[in-house]
PDB file of N, CA and C in Angstrom:
ATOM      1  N   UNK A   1     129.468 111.977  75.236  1.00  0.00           N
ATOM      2  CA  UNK A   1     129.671 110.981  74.196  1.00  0.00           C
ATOM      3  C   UNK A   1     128.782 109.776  74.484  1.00  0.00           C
ATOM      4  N   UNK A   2     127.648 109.275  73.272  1.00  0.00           N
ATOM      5  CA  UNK A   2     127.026 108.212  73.760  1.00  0.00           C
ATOM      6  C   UNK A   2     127.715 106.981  72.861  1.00  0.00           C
ATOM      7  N   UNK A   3     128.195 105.961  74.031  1.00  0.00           N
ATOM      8  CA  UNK A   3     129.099 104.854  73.713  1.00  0.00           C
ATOM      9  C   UNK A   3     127.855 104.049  72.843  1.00  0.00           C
ATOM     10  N   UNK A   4     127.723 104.019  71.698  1.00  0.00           N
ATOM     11  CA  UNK A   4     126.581 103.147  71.179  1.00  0.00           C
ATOM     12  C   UNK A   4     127.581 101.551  70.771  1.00  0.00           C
ATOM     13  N   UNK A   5     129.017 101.496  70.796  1.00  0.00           N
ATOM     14  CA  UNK A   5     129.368 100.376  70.850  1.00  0.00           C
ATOM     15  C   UNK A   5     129.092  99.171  72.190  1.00  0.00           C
ATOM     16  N   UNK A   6     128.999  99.967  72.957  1.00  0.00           N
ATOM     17  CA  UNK A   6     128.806  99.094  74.445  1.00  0.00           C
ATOM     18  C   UNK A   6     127.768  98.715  74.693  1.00  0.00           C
ATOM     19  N   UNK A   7     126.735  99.374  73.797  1.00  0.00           N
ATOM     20  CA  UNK A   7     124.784  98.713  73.973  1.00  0.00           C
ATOM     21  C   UNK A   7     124.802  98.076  72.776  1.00  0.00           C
ATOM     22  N   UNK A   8     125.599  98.337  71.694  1.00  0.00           N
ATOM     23  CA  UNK A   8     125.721  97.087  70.939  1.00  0.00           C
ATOM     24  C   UNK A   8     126.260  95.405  70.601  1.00  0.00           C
ATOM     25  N   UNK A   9     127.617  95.764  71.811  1.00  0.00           N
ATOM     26  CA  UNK A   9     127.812  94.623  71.846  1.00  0.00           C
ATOM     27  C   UNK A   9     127.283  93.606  72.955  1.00  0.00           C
ATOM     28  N   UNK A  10     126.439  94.888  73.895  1.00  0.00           N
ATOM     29  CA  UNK A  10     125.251  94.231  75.500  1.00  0.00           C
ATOM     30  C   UNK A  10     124.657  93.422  74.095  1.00  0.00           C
ATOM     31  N   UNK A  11     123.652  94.259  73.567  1.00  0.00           N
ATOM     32  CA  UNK A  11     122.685  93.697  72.903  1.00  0.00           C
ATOM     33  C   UNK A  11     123.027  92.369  71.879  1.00  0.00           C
ATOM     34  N   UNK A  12     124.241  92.765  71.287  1.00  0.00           N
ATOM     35  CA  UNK A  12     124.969  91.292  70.445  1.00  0.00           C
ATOM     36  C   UNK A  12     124.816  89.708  71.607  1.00  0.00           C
ATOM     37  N   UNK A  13     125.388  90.101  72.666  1.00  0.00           N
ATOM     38  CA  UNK A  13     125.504  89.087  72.956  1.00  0.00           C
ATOM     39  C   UNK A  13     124.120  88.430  74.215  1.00  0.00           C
ATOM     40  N   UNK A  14     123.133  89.131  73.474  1.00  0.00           N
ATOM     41  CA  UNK A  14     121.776  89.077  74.284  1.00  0.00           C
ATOM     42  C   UNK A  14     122.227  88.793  76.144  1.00  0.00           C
ATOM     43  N   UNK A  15     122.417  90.086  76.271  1.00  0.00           N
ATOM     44  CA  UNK A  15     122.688  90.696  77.482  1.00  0.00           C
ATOM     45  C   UNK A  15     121.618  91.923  77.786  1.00  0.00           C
ATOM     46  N   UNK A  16     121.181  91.417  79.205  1.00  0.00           N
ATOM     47  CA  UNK A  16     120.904  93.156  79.289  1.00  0.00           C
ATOM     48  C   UNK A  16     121.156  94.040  80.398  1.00  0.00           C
ATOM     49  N   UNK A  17     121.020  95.100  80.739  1.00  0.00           N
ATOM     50  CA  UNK A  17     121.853  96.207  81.856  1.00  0.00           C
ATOM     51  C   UNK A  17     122.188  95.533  82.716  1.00  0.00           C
ATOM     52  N   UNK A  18     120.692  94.878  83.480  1.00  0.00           N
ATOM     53  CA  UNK A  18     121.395  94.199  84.789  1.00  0.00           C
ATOM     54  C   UNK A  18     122.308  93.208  84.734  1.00  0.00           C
ATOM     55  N   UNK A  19     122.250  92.458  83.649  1.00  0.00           N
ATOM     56  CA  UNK A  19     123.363  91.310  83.672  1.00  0.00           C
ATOM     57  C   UNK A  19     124.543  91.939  83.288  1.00  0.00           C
ATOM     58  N   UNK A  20     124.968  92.974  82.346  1.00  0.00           N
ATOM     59  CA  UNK A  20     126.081  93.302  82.233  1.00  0.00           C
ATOM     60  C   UNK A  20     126.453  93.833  83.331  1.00  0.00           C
ATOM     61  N   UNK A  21     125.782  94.254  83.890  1.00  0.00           N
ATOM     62  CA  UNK A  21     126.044  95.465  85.445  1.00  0.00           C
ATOM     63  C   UNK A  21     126.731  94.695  86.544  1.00  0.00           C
ATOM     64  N   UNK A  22     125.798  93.455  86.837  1.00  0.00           N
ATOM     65  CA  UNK A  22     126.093  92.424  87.309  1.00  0.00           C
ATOM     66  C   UNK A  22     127.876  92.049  87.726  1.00  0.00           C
ATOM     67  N   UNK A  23     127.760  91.412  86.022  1.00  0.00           N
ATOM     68  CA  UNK A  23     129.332  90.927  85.448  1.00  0.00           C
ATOM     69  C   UNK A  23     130.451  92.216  85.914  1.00  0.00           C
ATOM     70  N   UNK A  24     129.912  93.102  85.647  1.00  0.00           N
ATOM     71  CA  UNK A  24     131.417  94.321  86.122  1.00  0.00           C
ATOM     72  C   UNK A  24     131.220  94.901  87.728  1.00  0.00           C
ATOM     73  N   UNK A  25     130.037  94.793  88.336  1.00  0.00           N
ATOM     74  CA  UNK A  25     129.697  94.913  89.580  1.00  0.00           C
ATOM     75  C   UNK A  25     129.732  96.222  89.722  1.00  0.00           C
ATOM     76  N   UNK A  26     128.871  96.605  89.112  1.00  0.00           N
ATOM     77  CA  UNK A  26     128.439  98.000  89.286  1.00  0.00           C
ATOM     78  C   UNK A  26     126.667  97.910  89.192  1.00  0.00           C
ATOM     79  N   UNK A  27     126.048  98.834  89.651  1.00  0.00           N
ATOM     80  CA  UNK A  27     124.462  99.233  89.179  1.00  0.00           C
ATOM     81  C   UNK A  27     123.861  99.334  87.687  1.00  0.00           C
ATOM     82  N   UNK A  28     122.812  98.683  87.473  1.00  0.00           N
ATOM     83  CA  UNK A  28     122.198  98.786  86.261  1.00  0.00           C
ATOM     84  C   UNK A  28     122.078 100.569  85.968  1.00  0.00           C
ATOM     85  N   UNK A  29     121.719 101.411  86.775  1.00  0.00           N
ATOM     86  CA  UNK A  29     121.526 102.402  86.628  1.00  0.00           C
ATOM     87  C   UNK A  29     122.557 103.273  86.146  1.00  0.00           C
ATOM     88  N   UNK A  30     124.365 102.930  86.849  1.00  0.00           N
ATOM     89  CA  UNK A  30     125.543 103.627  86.742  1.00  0.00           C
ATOM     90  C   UNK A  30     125.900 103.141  85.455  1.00  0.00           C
ATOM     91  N   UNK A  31     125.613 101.544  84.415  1.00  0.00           N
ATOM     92  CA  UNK A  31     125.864 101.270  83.542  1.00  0.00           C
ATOM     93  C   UNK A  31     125.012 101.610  82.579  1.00  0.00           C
ATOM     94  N   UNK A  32     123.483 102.129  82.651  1.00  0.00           N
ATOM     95  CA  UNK A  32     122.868 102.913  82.388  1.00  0.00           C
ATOM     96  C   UNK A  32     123.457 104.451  81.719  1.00  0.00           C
ATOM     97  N   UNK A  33     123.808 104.993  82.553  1.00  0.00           N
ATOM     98  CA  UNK A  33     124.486 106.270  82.067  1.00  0.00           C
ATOM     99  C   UNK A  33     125.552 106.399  80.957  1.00  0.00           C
ATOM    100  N   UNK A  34     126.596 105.018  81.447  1.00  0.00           N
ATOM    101  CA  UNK A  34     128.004 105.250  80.497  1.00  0.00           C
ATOM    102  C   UNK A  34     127.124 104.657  79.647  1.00  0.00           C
ATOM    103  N   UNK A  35     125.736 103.979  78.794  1.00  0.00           N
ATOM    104  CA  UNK A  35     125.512 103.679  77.356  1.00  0.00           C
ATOM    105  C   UNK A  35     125.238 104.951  76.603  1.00  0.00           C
ATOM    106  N   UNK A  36     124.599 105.769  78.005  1.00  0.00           N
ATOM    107  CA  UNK A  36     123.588 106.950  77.270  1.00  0.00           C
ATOM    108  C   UNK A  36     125.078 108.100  77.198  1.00  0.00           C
ATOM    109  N   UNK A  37     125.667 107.968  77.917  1.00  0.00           N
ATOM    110  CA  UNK A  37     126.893 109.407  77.852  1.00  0.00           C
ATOM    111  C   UNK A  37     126.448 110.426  78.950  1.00  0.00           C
ATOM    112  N   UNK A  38     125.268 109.633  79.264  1.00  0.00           N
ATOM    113  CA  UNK A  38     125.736 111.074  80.840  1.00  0.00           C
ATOM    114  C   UNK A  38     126.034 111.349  81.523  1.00  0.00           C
ATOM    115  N   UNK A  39     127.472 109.750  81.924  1.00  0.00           N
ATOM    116  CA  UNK A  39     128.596 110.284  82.385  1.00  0.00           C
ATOM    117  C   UNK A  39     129.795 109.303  82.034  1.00  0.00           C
ATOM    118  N   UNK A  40     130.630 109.726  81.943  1.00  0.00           N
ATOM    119  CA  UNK A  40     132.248 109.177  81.476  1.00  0.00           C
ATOM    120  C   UNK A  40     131.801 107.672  82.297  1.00  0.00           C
ATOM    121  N   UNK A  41     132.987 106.886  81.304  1.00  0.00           N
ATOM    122  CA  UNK A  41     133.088 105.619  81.808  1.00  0.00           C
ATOM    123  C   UNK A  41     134.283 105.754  82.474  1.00  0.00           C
ATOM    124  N   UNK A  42     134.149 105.130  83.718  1.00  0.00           N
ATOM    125  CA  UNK A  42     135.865 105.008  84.738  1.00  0.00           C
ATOM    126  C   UNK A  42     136.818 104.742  83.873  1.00  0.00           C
ATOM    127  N   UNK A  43     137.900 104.505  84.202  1.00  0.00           N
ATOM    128  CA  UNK A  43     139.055 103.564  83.242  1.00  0.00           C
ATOM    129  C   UNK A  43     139.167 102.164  83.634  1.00  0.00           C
ATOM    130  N   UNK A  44     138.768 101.849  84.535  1.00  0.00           N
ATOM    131  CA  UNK A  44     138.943 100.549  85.226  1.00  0.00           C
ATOM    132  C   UNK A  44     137.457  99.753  84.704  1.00  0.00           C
ATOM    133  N   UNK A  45     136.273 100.383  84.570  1.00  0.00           N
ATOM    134  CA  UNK A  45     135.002 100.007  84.015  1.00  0.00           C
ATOM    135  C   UNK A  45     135.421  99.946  82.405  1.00  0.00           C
ATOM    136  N   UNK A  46     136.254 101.007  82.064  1.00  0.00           N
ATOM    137  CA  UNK A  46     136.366 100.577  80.456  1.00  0.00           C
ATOM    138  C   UNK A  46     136.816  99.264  80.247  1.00  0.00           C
ATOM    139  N   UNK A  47     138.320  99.211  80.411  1.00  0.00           N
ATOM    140  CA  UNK A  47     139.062  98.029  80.634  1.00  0.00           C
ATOM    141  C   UNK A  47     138.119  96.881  81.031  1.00  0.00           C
ATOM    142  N   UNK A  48     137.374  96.623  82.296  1.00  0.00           N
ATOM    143  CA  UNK A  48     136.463  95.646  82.101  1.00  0.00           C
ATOM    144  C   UNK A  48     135.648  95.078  81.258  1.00  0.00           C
ATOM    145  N   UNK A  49     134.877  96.081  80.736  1.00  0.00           N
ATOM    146  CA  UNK A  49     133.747  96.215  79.510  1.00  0.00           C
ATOM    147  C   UNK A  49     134.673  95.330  78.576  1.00  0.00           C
ATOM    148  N   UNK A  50     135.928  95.829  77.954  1.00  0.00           N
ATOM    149  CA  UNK A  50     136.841  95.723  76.667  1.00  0.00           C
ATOM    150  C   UNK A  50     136.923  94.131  77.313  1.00  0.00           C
ATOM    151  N   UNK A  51     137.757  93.714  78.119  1.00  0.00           N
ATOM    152  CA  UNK A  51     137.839  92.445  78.536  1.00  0.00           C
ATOM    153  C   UNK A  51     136.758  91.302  78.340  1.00  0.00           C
ATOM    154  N   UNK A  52     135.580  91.868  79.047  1.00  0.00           N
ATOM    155  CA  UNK A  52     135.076  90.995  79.149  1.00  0.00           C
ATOM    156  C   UNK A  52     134.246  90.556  77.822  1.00  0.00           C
ATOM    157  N   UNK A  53     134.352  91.508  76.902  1.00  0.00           N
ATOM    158  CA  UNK A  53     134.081  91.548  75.231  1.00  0.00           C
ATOM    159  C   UNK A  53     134.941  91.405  74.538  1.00  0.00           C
ATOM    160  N   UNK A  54     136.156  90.927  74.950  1.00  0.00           N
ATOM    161  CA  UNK A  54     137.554  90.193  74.247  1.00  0.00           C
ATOM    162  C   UNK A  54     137.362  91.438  72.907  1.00  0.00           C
ATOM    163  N   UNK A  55     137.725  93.058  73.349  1.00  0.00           N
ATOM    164  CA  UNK A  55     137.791  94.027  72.473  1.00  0.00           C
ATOM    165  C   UNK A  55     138.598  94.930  72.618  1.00  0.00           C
ATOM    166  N   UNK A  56     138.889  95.979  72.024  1.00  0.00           N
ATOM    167  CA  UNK A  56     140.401  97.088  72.281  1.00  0.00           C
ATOM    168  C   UNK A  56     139.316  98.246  72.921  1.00  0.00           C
ATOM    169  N   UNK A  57     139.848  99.130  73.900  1.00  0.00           N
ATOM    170  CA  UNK A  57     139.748 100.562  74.337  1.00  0.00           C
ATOM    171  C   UNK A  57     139.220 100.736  73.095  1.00  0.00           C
ATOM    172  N   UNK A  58     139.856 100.832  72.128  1.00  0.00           N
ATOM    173  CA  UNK A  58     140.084 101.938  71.053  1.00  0.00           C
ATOM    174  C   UNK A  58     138.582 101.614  70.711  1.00  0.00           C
ATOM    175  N   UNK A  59     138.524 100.385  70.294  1.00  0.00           N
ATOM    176  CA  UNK A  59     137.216 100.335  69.595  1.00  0.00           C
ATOM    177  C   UNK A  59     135.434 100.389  70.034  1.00  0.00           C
ATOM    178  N   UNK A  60     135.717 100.700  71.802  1.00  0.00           N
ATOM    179  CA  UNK A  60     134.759 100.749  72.453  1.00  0.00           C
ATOM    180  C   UNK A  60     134.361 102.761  72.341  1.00  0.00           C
ATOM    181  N   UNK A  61     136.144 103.323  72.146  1.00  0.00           N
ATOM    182  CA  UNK A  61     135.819 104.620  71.903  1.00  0.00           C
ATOM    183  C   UNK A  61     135.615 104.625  70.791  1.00  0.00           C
ATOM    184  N   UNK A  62     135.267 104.106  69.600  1.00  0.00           N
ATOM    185  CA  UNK A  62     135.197 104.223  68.026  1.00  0.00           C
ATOM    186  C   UNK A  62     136.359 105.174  67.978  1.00  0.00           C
ATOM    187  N   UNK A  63     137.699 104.402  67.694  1.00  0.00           N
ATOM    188  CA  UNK A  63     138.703 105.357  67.657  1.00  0.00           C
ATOM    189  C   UNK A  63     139.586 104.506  66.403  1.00  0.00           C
ATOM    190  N   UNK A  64     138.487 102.806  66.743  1.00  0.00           N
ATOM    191  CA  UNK A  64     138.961 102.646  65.259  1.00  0.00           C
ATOM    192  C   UNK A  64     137.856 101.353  65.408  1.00  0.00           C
ATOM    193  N   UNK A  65     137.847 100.676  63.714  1.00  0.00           N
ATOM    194  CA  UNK A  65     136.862  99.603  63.437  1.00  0.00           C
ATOM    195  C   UNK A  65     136.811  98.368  63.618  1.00  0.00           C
ATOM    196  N   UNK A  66     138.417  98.378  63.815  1.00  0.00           N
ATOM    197  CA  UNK A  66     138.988  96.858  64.262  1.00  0.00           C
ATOM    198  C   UNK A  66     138.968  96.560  65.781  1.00  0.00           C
ATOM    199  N   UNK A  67     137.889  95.621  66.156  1.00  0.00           N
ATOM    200  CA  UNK A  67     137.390  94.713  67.665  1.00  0.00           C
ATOM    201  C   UNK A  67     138.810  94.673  68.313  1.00  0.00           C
ATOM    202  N   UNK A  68     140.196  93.866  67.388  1.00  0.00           N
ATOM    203  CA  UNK A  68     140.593  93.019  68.122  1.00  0.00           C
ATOM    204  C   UNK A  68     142.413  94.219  67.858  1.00  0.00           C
ATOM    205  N   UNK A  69     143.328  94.353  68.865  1.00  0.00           N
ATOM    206  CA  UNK A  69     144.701  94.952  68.572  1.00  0.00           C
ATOM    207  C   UNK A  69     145.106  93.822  68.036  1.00  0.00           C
ATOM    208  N   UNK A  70     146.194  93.962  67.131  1.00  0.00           N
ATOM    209  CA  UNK A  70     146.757  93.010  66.488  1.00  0.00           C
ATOM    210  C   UNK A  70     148.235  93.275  66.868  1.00  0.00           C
ATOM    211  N   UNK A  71     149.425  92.477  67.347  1.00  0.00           N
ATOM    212  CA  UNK A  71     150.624  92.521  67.938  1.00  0.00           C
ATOM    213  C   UNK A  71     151.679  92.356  66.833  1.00  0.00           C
TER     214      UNK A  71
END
């Protein structure tokens, strides 16, 4: 699965690999892969990603359109 939400919202917020890589403390190269899908994102790297993009799981898996859960 290639996460094209997660290089879109790198790229939204004029970010790039290494700085996002940086921010979650992982390798440009390992954050590299989870944009392209050639390999699963951890659960603990998802959750970060979602956090630190004030966004839902869901919508990083396009599982739905809405950024934000609503309570």
């Amino acid at each position: 699965m290639i996460f094209h939400r997660i290089r879109d919202l790198r790229e939204d917020a004029d970010l790039t690999q290494t700085e996002i890589s940086r921010q979650l403390n992982i390798s440009q190269r390992a954050y590299s892969h989870y944009e392209n899908g050639t390999r699963d994102i951890p659960t603990d790297i998802l959750i970060a990603i979602a956090d630190f993009y004030n966004v839902s799981i869901d919508y990083l898996l396009e599982r739905t359109d809405k950024k934000h859960f609503i309570h």
